[in-house]
C-alpha atoms as a PDB file:
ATOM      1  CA  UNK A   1      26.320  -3.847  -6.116  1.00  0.00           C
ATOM      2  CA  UNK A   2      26.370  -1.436  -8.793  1.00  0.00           C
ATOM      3  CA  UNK A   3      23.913  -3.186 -11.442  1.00  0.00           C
ATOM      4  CA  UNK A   4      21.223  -1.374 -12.972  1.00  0.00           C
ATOM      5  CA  UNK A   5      18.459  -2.784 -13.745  1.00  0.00           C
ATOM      6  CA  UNK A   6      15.094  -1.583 -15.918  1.00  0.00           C
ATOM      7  CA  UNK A   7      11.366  -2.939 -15.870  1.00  0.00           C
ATOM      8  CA  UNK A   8       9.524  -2.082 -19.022  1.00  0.00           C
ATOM      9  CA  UNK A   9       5.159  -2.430 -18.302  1.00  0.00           C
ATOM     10  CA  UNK A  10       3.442  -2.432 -21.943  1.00  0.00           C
ATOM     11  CA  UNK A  11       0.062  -1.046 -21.211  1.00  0.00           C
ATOM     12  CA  UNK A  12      -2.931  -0.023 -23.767  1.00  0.00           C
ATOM     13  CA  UNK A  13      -6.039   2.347 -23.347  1.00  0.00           C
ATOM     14  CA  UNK A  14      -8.039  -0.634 -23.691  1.00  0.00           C
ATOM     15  CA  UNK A  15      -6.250  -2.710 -21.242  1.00  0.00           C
ATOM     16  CA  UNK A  16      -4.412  -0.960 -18.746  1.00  0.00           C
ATOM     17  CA  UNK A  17      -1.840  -2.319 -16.535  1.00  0.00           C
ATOM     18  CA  UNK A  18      -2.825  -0.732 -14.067  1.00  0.00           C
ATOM     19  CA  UNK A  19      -6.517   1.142 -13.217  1.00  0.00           C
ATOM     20  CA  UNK A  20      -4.379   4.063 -10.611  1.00  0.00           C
ATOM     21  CA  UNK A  21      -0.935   3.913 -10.482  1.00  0.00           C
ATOM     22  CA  UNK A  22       0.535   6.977  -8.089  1.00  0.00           C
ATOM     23  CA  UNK A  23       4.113   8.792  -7.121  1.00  0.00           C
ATOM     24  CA  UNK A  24       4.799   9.137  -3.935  1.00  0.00           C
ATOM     25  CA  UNK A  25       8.024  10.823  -2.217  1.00  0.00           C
ATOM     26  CA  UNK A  26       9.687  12.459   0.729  1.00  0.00           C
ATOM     27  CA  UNK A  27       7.592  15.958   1.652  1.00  0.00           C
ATOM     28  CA  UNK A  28       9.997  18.646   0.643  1.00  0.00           C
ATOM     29  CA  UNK A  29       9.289  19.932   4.507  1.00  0.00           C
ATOM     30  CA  UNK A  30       7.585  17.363   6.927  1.00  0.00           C
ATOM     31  CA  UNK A  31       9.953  15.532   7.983  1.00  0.00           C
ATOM     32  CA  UNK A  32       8.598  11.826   8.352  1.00  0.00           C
ATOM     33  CA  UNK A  33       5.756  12.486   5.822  1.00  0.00           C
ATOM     34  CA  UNK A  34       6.089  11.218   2.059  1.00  0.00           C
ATOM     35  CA  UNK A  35       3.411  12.738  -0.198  1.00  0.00           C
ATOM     36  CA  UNK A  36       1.677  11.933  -3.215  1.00  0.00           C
ATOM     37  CA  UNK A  37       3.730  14.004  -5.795  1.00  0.00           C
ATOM     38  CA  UNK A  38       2.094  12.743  -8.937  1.00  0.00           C
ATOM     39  CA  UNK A  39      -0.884  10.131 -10.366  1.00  0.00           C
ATOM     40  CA  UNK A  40      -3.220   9.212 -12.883  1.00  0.00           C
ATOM     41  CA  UNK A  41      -6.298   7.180 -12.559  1.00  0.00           C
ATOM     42  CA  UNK A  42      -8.360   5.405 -15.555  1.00  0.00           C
ATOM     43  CA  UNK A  43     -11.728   6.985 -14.103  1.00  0.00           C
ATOM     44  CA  UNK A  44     -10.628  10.214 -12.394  1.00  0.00           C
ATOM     45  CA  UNK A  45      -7.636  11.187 -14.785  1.00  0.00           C
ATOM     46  CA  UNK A  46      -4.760  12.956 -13.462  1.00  0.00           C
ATOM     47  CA  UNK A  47      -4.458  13.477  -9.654  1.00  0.00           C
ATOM     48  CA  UNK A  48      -2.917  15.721  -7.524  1.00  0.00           C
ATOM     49  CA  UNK A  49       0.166  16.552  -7.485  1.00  0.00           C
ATOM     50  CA  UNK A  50       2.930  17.952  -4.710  1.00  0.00           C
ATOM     51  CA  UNK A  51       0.088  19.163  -2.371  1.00  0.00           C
ATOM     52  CA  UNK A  52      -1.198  15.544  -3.107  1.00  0.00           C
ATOM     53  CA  UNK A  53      -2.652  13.440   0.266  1.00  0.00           C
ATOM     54  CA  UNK A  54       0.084  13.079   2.951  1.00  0.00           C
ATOM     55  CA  UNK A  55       1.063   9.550   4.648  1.00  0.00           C
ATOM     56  CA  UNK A  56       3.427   9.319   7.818  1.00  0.00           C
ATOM     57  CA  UNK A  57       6.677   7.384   6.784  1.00  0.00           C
ATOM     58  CA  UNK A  58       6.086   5.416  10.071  1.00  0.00           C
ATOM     59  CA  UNK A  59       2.497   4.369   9.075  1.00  0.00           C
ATOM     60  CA  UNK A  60       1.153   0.092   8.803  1.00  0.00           C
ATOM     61  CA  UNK A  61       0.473   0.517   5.105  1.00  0.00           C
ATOM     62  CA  UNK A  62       2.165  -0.810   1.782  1.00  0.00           C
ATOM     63  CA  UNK A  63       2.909   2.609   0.362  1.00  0.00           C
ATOM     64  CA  UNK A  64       5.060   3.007   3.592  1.00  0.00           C
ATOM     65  CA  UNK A  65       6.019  -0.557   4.409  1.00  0.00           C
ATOM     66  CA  UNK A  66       7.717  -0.352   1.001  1.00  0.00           C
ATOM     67  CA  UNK A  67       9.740   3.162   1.509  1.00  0.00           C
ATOM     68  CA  UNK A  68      11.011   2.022   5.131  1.00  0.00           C
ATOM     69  CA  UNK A  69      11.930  -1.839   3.930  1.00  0.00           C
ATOM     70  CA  UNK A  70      12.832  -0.902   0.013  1.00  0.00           C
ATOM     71  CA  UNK A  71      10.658  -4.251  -0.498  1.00  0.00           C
ATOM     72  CA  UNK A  72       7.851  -4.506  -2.983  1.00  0.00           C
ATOM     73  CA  UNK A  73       4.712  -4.687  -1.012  1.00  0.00           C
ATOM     74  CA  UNK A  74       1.161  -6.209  -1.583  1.00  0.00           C
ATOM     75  CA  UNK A  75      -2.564  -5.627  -0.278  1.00  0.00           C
ATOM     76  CA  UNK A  76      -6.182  -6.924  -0.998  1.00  0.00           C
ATOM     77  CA  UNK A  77      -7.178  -5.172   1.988  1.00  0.00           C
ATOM     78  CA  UNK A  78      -7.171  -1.082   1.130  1.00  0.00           C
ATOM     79  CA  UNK A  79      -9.804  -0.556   3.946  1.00  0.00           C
ATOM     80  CA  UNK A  80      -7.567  -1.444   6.707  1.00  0.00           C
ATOM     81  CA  UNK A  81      -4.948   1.439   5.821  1.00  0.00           C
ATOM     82  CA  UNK A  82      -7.278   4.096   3.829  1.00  0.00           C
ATOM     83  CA  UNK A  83      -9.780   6.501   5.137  1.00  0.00           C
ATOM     84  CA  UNK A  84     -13.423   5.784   4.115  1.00  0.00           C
ATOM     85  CA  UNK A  85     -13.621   8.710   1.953  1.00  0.00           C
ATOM     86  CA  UNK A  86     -10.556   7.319   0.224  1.00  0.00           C
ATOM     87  CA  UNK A  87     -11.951   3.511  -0.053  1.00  0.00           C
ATOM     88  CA  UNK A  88     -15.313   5.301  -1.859  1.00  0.00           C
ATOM     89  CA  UNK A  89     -12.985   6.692  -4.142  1.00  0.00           C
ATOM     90  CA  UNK A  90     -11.198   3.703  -4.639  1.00  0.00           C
ATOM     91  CA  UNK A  91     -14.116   1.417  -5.127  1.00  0.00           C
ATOM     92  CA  UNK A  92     -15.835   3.672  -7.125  1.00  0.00           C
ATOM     93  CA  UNK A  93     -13.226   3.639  -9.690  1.00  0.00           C
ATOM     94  CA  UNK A  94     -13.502  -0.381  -9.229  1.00  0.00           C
ATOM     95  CA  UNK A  95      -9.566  -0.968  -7.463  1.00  0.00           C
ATOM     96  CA  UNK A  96      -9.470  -3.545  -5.134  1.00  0.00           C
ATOM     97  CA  UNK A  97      -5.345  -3.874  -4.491  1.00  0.00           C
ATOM     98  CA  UNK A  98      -2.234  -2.180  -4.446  1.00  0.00           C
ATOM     99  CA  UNK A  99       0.515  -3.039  -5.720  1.00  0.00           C
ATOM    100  CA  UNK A 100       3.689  -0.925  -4.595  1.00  0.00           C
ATOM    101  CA  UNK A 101       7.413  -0.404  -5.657  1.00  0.00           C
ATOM    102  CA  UNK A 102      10.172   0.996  -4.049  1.00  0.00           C
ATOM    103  CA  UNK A 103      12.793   2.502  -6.365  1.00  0.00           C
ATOM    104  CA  UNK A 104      15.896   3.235  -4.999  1.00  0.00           C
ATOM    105  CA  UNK A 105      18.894   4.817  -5.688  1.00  0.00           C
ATOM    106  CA  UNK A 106      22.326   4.912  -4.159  1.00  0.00           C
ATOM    107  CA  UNK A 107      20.817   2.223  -1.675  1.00  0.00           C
ATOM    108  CA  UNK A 108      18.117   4.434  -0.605  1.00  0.00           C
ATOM    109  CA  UNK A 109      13.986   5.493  -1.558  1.00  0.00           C
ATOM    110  CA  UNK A 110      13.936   7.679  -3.509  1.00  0.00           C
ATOM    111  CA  UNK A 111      10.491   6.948  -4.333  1.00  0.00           C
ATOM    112  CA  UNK A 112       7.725   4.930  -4.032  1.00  0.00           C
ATOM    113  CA  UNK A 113       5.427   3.977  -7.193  1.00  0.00           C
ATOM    114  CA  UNK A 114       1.806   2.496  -6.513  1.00  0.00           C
ATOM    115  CA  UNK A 115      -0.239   0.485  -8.842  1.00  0.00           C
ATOM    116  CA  UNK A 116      -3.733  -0.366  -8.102  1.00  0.00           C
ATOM    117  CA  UNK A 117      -5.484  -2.951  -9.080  1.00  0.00           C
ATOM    118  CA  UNK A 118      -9.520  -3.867  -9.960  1.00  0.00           C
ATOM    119  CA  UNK A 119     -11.043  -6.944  -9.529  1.00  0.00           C
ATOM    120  CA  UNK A 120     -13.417  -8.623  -6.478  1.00  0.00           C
END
């Protein structure tokens, strides 16, 4: 229908909603490909932006599960979808899970907004 709806998060430096959260999209010209277009992280500050890391729109992983399904989607397990350079990254900066929401617009993605998690 044509409700709008708003989530408000309340975060603080010393207790953070979230320890990454990221901004990913559509590549602007591979088709099938979103890309990371924006992010912060608590330990590695800002990340990089629209030449950010790539993922296929077709891939097994939340970040894409949630752009093809415009679901929220959940996972403890970031080794089974991330490269091991990435997981080093991630466990170095103490994540453990992803939390990641679709937010559409005229009943389609527009983006996809990951939160990430620390704990064992």
């Amino acid at each position: 229908d044509a409700s709008t709806w708003v989530l408000t998060l309340l975060s603080a430096p010393a207790a953070p909603i979230a320890l990454r959260a990221e901004i990913w999209r559509n590549h602007e010209t591979l088709a099938g490909t979103l890309v990371r277009t924006a992010g912060f992280c608590e330990s590695q500050g800002t990340l990089t932006g629209h030449d950010g890391p790539t993922r296929p729109v077709e891939a097994s992983d939340p970040i894409a599960a949630a752009w093809r399904t415009a679901v929220a989607q959940t996972d403890g397990q970031l080794a089974d979808w991330n490269t091991l350079g990435e997981i080093q990254t991630l466990r170095a900066a103490g994540i453990h899970s992803v939390l990641t929401l679709p937010i559409v617009v005229d009943d389609a993605v527009q983006e996809v907004v990951a939160l990430y998690f620390g704990g064992a």
